[in-house]
C-alpha atoms as a PDB file:
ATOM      1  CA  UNK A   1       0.000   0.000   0.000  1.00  0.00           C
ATOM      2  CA  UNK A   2       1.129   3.970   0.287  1.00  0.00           C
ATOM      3  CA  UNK A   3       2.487   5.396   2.741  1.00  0.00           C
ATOM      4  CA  UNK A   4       0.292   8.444   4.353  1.00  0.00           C
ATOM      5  CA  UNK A   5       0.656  11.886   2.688  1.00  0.00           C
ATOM      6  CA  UNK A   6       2.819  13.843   5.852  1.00  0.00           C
ATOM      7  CA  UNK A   7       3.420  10.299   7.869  1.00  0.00           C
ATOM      8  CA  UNK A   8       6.073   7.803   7.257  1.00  0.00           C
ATOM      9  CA  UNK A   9       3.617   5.403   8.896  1.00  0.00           C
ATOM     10  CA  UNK A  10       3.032   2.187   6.573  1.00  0.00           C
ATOM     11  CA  UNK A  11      -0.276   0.200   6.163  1.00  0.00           C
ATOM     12  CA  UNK A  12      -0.454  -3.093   4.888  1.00  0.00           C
ATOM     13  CA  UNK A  13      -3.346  -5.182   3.203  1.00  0.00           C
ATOM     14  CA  UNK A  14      -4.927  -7.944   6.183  1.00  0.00           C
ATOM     15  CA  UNK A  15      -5.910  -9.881   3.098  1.00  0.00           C
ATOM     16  CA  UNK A  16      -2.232 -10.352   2.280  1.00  0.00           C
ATOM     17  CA  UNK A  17      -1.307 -10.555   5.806  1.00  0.00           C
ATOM     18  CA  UNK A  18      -3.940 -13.415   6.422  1.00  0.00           C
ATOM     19  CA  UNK A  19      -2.739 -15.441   3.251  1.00  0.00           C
ATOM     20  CA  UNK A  20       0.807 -15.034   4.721  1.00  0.00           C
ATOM     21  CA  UNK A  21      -0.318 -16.505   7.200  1.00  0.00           C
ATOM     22  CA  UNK A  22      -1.764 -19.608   5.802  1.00  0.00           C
ATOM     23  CA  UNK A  23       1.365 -19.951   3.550  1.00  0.00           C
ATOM     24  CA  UNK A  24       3.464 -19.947   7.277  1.00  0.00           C
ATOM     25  CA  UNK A  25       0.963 -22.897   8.604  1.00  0.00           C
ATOM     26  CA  UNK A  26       1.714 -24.954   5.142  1.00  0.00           C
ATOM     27  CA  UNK A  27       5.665 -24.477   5.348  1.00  0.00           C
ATOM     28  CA  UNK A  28       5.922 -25.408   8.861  1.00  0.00           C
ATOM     29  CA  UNK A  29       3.843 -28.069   8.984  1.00  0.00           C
ATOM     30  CA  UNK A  30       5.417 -29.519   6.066  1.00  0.00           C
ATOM     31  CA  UNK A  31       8.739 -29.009   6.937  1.00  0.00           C
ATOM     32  CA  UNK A  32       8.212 -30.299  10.588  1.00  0.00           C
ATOM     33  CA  UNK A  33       5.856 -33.340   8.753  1.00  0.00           C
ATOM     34  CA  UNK A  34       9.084 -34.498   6.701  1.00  0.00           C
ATOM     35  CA  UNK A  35      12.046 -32.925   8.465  1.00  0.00           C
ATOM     36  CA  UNK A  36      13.094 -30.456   6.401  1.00  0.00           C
ATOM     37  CA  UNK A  37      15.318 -27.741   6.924  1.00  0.00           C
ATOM     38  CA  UNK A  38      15.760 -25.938   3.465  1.00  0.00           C
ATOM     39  CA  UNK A  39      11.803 -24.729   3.612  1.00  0.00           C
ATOM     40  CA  UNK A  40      12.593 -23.263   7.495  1.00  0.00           C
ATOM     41  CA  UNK A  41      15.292 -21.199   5.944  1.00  0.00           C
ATOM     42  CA  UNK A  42      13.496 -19.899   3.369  1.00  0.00           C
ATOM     43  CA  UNK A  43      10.417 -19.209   5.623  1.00  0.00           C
ATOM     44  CA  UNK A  44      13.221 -17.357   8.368  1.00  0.00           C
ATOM     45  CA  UNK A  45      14.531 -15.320   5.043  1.00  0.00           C
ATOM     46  CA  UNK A  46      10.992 -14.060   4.409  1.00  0.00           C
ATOM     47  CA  UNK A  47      10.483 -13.060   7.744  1.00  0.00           C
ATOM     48  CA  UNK A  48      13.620 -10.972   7.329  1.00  0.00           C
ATOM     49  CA  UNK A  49      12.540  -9.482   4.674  1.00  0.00           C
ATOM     50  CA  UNK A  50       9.542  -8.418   6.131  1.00  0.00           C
ATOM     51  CA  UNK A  51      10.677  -7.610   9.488  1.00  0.00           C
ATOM     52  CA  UNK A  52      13.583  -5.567   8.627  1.00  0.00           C
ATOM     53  CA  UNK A  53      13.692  -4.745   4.947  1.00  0.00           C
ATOM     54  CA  UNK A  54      11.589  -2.780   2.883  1.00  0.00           C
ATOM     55  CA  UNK A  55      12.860  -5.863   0.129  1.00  0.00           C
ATOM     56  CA  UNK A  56       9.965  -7.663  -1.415  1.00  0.00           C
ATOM     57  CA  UNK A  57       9.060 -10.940   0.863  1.00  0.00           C
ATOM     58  CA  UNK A  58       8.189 -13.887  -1.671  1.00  0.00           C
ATOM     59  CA  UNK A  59       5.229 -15.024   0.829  1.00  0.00           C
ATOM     60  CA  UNK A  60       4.004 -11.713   0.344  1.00  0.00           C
ATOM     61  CA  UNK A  61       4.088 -11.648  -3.492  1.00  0.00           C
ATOM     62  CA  UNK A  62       2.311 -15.098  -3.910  1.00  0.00           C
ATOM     63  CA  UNK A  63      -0.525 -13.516  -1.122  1.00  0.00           C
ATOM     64  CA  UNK A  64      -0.677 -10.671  -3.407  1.00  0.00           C
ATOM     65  CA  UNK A  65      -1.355 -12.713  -6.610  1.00  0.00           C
ATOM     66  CA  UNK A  66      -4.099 -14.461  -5.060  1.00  0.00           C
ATOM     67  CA  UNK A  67      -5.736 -11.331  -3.473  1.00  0.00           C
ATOM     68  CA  UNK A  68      -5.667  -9.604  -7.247  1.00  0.00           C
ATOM     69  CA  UNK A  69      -6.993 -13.053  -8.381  1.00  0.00           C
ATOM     70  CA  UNK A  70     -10.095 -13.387  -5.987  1.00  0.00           C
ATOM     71  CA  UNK A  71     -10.367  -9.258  -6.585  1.00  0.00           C
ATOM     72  CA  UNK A  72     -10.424  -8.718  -2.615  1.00  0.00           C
ATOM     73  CA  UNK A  73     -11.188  -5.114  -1.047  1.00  0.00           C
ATOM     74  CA  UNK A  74      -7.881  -4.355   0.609  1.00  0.00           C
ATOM     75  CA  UNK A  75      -7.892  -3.597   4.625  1.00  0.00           C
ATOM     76  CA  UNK A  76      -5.356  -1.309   5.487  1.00  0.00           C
ATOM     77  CA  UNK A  77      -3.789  -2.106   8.448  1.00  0.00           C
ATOM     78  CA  UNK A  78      -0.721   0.069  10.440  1.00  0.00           C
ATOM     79  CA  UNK A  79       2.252  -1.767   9.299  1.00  0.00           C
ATOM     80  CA  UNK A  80       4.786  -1.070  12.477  1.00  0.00           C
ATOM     81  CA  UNK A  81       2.865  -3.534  14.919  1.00  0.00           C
ATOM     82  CA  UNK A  82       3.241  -6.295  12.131  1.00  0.00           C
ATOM     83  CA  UNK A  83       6.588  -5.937  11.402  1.00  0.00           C
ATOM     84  CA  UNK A  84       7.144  -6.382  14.669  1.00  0.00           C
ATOM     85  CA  UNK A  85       5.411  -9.502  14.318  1.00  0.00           C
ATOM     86  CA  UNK A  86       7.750 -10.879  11.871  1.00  0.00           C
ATOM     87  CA  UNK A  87      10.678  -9.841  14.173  1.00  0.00           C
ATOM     88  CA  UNK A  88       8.997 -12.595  16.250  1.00  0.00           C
ATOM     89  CA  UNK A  89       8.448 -14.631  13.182  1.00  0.00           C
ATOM     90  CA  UNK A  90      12.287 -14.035  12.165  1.00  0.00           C
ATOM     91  CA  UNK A  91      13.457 -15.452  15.966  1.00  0.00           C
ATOM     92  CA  UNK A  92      11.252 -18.530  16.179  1.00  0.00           C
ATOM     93  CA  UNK A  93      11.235 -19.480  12.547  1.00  0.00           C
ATOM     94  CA  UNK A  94      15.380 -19.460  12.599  1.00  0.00           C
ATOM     95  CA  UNK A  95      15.256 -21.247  16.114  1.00  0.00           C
ATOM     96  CA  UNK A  96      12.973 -24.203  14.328  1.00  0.00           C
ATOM     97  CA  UNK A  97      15.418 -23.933  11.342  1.00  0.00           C
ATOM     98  CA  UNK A  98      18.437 -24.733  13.693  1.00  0.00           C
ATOM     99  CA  UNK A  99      17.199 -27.246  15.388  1.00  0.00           C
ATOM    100  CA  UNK A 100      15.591 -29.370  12.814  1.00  0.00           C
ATOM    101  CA  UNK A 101      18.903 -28.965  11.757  1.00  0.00           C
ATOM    102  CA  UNK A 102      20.575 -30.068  14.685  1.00  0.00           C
ATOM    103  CA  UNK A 103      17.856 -33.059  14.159  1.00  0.00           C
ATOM    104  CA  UNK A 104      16.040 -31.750  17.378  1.00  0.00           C
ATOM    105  CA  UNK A 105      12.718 -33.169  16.377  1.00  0.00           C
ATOM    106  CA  UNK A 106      10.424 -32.570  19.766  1.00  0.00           C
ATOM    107  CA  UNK A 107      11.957 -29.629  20.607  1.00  0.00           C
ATOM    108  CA  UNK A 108      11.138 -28.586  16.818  1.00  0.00           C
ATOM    109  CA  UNK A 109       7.877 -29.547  17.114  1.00  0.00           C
ATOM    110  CA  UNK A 110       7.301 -27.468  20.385  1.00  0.00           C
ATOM    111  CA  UNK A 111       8.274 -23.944  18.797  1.00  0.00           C
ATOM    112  CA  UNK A 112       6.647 -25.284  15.153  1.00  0.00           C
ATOM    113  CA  UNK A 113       3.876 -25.590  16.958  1.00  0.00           C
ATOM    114  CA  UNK A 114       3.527 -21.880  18.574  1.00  0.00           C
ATOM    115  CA  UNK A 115       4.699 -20.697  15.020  1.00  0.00           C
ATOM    116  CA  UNK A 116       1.390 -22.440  13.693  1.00  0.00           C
ATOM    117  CA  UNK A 117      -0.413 -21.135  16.734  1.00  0.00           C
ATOM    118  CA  UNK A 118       0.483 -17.996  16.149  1.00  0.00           C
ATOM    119  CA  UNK A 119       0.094 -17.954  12.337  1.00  0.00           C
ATOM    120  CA  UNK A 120      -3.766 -19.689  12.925  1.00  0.00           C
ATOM    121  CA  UNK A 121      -4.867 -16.899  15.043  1.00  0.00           C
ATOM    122  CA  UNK A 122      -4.165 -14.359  12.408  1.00  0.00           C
ATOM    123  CA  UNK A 123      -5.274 -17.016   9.448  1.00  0.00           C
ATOM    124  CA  UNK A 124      -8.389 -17.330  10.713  1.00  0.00           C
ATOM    125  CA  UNK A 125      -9.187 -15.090  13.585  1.00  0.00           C
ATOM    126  CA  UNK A 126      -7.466 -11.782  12.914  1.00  0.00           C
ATOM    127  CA  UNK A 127      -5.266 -12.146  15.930  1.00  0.00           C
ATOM    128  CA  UNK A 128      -1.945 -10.694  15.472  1.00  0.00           C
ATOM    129  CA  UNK A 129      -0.148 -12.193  18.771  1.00  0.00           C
ATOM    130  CA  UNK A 130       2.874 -10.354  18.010  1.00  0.00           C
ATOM    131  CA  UNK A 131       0.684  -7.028  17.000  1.00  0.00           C
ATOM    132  CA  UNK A 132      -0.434  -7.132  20.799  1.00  0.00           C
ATOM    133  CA  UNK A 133       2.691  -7.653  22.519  1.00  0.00           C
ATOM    134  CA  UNK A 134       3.895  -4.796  20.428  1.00  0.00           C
ATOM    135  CA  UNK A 135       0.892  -2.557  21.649  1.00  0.00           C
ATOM    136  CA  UNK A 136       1.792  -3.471  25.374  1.00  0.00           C
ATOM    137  CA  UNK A 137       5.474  -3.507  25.502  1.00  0.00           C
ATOM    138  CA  UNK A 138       6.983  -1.470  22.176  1.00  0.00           C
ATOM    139  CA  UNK A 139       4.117   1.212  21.412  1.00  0.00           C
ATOM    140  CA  UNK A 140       3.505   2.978  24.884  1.00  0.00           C
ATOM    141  CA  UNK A 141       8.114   3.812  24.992  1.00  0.00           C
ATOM    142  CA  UNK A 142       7.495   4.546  21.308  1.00  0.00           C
ATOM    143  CA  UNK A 143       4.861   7.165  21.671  1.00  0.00           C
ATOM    144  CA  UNK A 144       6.410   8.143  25.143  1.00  0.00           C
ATOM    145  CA  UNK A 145       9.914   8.931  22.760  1.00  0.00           C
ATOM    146  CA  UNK A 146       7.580  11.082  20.412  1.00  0.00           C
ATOM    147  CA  UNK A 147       5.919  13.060  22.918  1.00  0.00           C
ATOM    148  CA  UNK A 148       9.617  13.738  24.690  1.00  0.00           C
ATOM    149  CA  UNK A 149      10.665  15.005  21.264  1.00  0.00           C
END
């Protein structure tokens, strides 16, 4: 999406955000399913990408094609809580990368599992875990910062 005429503040489409999402439950599930590493390193690259690049994420693009496809309404949403969210993402997905890796397989499948936890809530509910840790923790020094300024 645009950014805001005078504010460097970002908005993202929840459509895309939601199919992002579902592509996150697929990859881990998978990769925990068969033991694969390769797809946990791509996933941890995306979140990356998203988190702490302004780089196109490759989730994103294929969540893009299909909201253009099924000709959805975008639903801007403030894009600092959610790259937040991916910071999360970035942590947890690389910690399941590393230790299906390190052939860790319950441990994997403890933090694969909050990943899809996570990832479900947004899917389906519109719950953005990482959004509201963001809101409680990050946002109230953030705006506290601004107001100091």
């Amino acid at each position: 999406m645009d950014k805001q005429s005078n504010n460097t503040e970002l908005y993202i489409d929840e459509n895309v955000v939601r199919l992002i999402a579902l592509q996150v439950i697929m990859i881990v599930f998978t990769s925990l399913r068969w033991q694969l590493g390769f797809p946990l390193f791509v996933l941890f690259a995306d979140f990356v990408l998203r988190a702490f690049t302004g780089q196109p994420s490759p989730l994103a693009a294929v969540a893009k094609v299909i909201v253009d496809l099924l000709k959805l309404q975008a639903k801007p949403q403030l894009a600092t809580p959610k790259k937040f969210a991916a910071g999360i993402g970035s942590v947890l997905s690389l910690s399941l990368f590393i230790l299906v890796s390190c052939h860790q397989y319950q441990t994997a499948k403890m933090i694969g599992s909050i990943i899809i936890l996570f990832a479900l809530l947004e899917a389906v509910f519109k719950i953005c875990v990482g959004c509201y840790i963001f809101n409680l923790f990050v946002a109230p020094f953030k705006n506290k910062k601004n107001n100091d300024v």
